[in-house]
N, C-alpha and C. Protein backbone atom coordinates (compact mmCIF):
# COMPACT_ATOMS: atom_id res chain seq x y z
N UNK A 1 199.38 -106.00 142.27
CA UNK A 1 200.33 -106.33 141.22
C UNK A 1 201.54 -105.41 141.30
N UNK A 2 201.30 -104.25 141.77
CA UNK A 2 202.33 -103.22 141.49
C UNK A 2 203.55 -103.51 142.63
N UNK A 3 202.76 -104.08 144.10
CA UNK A 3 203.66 -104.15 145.05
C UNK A 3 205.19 -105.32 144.38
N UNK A 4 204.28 -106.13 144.14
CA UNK A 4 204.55 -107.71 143.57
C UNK A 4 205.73 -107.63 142.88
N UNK A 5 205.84 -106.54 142.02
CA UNK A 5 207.06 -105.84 140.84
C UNK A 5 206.53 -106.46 140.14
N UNK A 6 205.30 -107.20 139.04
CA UNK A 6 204.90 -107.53 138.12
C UNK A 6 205.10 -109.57 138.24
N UNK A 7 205.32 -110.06 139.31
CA UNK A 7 205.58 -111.41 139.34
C UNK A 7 204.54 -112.09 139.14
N UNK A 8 203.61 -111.48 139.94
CA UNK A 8 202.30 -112.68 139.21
C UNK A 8 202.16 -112.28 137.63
N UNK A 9 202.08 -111.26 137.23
CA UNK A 9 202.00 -111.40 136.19
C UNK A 9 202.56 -112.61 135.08
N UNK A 10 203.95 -112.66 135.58
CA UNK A 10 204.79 -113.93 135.08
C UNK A 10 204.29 -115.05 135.30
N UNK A 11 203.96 -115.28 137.18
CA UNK A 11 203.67 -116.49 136.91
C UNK A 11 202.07 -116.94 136.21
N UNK A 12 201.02 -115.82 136.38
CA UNK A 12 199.82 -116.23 135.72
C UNK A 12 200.33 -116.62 133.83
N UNK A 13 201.38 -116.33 133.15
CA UNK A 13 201.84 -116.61 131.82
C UNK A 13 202.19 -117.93 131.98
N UNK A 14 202.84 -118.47 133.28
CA UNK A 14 203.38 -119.22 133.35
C UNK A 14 202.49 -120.69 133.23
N UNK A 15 201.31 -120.24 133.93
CA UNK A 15 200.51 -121.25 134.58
C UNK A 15 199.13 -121.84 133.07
N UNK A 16 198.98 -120.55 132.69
CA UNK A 16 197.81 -120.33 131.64
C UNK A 16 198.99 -121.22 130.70
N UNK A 17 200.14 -121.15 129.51
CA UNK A 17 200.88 -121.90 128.93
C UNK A 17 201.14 -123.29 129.34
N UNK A 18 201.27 -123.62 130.76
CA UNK A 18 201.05 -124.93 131.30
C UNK A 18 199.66 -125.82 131.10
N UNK A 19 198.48 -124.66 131.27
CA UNK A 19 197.58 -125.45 131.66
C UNK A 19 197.16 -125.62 129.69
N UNK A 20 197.12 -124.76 129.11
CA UNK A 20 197.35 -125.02 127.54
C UNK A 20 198.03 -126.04 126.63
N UNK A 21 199.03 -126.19 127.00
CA UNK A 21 199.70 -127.46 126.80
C UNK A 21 199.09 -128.84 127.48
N UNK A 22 198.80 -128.56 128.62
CA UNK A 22 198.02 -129.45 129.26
C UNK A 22 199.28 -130.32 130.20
N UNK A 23 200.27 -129.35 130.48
CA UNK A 23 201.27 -130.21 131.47
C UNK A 23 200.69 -130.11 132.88
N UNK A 24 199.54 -128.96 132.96
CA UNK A 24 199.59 -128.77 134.83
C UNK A 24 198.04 -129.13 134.65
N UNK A 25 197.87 -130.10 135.01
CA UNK A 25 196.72 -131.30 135.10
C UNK A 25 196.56 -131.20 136.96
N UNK A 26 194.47 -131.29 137.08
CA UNK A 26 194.56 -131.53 138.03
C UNK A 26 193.71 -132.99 138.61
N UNK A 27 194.22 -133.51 139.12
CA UNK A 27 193.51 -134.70 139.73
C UNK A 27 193.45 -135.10 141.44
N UNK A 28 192.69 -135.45 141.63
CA UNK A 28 191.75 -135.42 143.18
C UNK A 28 192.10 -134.50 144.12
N UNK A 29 191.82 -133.44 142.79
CA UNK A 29 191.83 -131.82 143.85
C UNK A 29 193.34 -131.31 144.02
N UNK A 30 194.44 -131.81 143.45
CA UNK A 30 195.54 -131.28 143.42
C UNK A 30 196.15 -131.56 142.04
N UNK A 31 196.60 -130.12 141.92
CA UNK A 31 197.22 -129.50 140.72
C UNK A 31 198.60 -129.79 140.69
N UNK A 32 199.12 -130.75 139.13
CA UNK A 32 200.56 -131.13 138.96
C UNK A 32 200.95 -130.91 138.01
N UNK A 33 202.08 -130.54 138.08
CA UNK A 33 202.92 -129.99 136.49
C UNK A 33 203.48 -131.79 135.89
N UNK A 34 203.21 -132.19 135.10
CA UNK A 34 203.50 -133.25 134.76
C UNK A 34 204.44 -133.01 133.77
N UNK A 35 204.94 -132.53 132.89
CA UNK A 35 205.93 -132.22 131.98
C UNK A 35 206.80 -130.72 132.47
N UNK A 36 207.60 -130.46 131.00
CA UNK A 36 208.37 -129.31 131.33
C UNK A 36 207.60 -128.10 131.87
N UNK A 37 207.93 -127.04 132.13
CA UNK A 37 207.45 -125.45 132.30
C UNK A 37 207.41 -124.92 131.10
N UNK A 38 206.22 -124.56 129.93
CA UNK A 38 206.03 -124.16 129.16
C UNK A 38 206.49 -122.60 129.10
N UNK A 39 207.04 -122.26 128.35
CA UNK A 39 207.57 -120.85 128.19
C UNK A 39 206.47 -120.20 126.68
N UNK A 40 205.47 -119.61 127.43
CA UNK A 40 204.44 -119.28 126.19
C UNK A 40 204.56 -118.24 126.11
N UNK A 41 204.36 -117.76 125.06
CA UNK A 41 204.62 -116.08 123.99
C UNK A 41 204.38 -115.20 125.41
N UNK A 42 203.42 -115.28 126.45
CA UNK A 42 203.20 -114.00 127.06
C UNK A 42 204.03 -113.88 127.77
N UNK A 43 204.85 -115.05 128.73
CA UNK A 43 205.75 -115.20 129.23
C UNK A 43 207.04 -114.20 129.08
N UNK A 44 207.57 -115.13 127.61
CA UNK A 44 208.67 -114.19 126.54
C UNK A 44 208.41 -112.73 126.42
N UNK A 45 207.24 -112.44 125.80
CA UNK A 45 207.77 -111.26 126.07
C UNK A 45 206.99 -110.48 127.68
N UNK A 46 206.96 -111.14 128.50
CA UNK A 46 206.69 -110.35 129.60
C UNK A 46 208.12 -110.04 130.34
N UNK A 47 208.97 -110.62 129.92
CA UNK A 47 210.49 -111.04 130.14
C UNK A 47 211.38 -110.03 129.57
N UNK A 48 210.83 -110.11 127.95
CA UNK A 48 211.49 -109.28 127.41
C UNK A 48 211.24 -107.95 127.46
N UNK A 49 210.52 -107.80 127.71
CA UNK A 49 209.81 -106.15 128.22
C UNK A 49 210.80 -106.19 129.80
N UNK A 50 211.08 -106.91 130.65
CA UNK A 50 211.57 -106.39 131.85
C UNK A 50 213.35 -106.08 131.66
N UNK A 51 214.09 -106.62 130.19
CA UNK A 51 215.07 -107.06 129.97
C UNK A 51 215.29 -106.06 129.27
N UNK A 52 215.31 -105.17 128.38
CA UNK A 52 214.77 -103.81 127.61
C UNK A 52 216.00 -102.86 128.06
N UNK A 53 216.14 -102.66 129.45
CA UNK A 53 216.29 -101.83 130.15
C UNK A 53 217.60 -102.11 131.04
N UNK A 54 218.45 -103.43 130.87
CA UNK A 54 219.45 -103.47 131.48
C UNK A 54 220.08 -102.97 130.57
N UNK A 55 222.08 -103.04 131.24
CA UNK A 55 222.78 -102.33 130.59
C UNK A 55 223.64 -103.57 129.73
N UNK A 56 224.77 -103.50 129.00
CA UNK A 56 225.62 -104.74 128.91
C UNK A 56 226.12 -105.45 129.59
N UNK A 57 226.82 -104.94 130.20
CA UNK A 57 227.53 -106.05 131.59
C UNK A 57 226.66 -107.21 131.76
N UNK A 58 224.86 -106.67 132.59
CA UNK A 58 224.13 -107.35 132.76
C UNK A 58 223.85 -108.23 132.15
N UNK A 59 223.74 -108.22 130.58
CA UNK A 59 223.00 -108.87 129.48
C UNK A 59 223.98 -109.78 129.16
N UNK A 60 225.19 -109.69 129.36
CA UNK A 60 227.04 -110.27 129.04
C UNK A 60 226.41 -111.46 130.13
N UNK A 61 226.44 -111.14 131.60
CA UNK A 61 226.30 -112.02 132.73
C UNK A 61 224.96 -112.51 132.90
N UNK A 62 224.20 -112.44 132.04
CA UNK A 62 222.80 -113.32 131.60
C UNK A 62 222.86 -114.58 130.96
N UNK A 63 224.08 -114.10 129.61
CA UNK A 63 223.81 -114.97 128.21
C UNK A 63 224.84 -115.75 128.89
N UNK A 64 226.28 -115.84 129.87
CA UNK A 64 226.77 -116.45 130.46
C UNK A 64 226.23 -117.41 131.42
N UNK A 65 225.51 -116.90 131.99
CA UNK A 65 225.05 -117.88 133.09
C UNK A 65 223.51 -118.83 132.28
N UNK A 66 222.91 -118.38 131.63
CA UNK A 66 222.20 -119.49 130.24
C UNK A 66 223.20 -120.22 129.48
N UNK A 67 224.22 -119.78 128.90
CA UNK A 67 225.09 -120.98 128.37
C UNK A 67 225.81 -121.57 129.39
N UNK A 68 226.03 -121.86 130.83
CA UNK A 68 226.61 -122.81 131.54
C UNK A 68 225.35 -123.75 132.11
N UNK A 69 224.00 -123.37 131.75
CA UNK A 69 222.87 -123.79 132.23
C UNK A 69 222.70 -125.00 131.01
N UNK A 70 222.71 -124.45 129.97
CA UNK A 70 222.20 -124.85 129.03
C UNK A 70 222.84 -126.56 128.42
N UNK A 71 222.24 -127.62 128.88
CA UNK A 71 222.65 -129.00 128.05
C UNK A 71 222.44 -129.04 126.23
N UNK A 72 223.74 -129.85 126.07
CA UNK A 72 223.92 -129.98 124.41
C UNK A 72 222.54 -129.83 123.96
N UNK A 73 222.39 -129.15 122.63
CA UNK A 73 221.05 -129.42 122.05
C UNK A 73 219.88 -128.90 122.32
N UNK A 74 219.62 -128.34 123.91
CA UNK A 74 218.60 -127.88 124.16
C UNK A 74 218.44 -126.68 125.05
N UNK A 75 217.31 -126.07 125.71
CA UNK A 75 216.93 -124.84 126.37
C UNK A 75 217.46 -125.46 127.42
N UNK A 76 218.17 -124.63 128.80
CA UNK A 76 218.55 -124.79 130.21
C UNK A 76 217.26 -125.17 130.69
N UNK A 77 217.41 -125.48 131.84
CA UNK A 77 216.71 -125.04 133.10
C UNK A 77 215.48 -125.94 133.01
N UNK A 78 215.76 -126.97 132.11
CA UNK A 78 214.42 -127.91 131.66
C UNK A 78 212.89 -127.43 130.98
N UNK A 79 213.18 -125.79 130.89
CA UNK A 79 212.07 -125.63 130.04
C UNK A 79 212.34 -125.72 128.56
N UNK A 80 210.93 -125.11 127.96
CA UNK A 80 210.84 -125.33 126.49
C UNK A 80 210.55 -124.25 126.28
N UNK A 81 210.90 -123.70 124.90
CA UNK A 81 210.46 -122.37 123.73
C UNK A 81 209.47 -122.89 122.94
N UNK A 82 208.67 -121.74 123.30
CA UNK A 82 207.48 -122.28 122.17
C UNK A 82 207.35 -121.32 120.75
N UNK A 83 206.86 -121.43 120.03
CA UNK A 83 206.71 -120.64 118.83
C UNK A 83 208.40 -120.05 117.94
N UNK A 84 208.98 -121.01 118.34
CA UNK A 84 210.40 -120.57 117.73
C UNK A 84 211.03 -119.67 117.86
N UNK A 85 210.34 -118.96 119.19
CA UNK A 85 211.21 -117.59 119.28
C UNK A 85 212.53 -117.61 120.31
N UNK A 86 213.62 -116.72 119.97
CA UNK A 86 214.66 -116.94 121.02
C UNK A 86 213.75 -116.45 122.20
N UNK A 87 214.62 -116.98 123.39
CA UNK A 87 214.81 -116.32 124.81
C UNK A 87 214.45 -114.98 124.65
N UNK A 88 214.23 -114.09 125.57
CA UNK A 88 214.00 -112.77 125.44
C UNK A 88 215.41 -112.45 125.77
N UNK A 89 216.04 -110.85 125.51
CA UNK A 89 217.40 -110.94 125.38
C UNK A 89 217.91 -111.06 124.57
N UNK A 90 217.82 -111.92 123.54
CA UNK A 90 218.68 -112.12 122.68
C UNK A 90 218.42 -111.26 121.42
């Protein structure tokens, strides 16, 4: 994990919130995300714990590049927020 810089960690948040929701379904032995990428609490803040620690600039050229991502009305990048919490960052 340590080599990794903490990525599986992310993606095991990633996968456990998928398979909870029940978007990453498996059938005849292969595993499919059938809906969005669930963004579940461990996720957020596994995020927000890595985000803690930048400076402004960074955090300026974050919330920029999420609002050119981001379509009317909803989260970028085709995922979803779960539990009503912002993005980490914010």
């Amino acid at each position: 994990m340590t080599r990794a810089g903490g990525d599986l960690a992310l993606l095991r948040a990633l996968v456990e919130a998928a398979l909870v929701s029940g978007d990453l379904r498996s059938a005849g032995g292969v595993w499919r995300l059938v809906g969005d990428v669930p963004l579940g609490p461990a996720f957020v803040e596994l995020v927000g714990h890595r985000l803690r620690g930048i400076g402004p600039e960074a955090r300026a050229a974050l919330r920029a590049a999420r609002d050119r991502r981001a379509p009317a009305g909803g989260a970028g990048g085709g995922a979803r927020r779960t539990g009503g919490r912002r993005a980490a960052g914010d």
